[in-house]
C-alpha atoms as a PDB file:
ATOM      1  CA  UNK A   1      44.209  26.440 215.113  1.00  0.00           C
ATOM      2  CA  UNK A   2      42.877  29.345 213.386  1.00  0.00           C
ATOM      3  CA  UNK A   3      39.433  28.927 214.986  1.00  0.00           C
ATOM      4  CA  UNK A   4      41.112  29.896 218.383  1.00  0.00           C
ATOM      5  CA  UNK A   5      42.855  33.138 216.755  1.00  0.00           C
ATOM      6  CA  UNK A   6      38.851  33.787 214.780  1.00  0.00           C
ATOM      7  CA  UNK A   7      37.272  32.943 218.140  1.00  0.00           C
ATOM      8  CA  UNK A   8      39.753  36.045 220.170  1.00  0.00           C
ATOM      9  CA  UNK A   9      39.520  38.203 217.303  1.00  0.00           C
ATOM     10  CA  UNK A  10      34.951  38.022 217.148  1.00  0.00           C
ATOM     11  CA  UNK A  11      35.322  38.570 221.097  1.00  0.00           C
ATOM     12  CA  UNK A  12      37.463  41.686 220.709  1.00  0.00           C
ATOM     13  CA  UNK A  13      35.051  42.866 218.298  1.00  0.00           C
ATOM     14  CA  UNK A  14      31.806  41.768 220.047  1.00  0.00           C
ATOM     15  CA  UNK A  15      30.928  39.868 217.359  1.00  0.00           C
ATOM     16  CA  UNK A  16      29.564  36.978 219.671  1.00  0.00           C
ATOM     17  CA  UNK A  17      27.890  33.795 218.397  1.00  0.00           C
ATOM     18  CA  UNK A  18      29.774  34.073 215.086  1.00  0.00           C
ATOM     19  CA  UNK A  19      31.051  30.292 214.279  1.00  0.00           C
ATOM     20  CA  UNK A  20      34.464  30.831 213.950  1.00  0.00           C
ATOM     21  CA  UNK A  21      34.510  27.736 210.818  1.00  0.00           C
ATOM     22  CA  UNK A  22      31.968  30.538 208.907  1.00  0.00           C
ATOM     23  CA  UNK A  23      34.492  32.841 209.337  1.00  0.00           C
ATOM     24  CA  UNK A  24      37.725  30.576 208.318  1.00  0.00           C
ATOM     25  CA  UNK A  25      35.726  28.971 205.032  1.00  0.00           C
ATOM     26  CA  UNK A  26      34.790  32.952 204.255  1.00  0.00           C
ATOM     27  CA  UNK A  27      38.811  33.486 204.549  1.00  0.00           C
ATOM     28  CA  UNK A  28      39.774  30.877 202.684  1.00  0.00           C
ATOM     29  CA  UNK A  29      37.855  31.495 199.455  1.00  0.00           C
ATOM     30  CA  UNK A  30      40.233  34.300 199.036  1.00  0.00           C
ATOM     31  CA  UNK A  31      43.786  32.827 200.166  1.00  0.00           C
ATOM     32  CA  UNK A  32      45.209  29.255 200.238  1.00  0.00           C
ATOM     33  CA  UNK A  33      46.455  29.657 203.259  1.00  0.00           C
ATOM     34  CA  UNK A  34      45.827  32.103 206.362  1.00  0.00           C
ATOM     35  CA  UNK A  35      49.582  31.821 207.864  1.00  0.00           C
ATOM     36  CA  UNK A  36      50.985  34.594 205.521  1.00  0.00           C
ATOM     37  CA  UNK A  37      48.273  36.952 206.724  1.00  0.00           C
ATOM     38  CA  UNK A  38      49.521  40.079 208.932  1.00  0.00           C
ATOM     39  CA  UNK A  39      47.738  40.461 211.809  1.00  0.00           C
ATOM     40  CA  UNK A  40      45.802  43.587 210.444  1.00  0.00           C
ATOM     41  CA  UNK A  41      45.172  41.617 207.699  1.00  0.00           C
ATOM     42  CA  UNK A  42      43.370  38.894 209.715  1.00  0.00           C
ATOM     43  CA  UNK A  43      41.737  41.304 211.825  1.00  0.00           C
ATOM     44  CA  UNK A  44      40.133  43.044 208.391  1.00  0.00           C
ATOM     45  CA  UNK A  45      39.120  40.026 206.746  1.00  0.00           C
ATOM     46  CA  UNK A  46      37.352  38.558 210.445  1.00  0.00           C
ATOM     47  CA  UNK A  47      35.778  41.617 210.110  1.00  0.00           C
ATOM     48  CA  UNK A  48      34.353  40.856 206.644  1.00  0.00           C
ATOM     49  CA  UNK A  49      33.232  37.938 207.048  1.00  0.00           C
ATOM     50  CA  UNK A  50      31.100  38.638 209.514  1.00  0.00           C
ATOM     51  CA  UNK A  51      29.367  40.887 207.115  1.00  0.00           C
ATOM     52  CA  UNK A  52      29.122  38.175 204.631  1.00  0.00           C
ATOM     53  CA  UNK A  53      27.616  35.409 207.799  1.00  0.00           C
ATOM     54  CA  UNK A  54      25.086  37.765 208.793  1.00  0.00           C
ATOM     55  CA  UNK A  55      23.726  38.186 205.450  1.00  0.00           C
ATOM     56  CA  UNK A  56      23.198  34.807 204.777  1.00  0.00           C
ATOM     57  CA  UNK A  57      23.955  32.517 208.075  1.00  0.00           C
ATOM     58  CA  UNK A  58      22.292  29.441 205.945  1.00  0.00           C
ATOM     59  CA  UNK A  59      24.944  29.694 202.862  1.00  0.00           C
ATOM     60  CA  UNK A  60      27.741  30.407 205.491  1.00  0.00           C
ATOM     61  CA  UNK A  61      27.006  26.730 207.279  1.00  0.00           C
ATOM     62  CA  UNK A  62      27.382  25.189 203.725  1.00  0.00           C
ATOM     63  CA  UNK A  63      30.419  26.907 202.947  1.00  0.00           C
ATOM     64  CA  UNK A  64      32.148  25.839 205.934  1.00  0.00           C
ATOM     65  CA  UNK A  65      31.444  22.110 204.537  1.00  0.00           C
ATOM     66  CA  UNK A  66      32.452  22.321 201.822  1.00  0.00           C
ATOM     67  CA  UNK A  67      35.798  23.354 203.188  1.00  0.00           C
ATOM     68  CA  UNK A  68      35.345  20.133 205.860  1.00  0.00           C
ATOM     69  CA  UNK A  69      34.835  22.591 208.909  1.00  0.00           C
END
């Protein structure tokens, strides 16, 4: 479900071939769950973790693993 909303919000940003599980397991180290997140709030945190993914693309893949993504 949120890989969907992840997926539309890396296109809008033309952050393409981002994995959209790097992205959620980045989210959720900081909140339990990503429903009480405002849009802009999404939106912001997409946007940092695609900072985090691109400087490490190896420890992203094991975060998302850990999470079962």
């Amino acid at each position: 479900m949120y890989q969907d909303i992840i997926r539309e919000s890396l296109a809008r940003t033309g952050n393409i071939g981002i994995d959209p599980r790097h992205v959620e397991a980045y989210m959720r180290l900081s909140y339990g769950t990503l429903d009480a997140l405002s849009k802009q709030t999404f939106a912001h945190e997409v946007k940092e973790a695609v900072i985090d993914i691109r400087c490490d693309p190896v420890q992203a893949e094991k975060l998302a693993q850990s999470f079962g993504l």
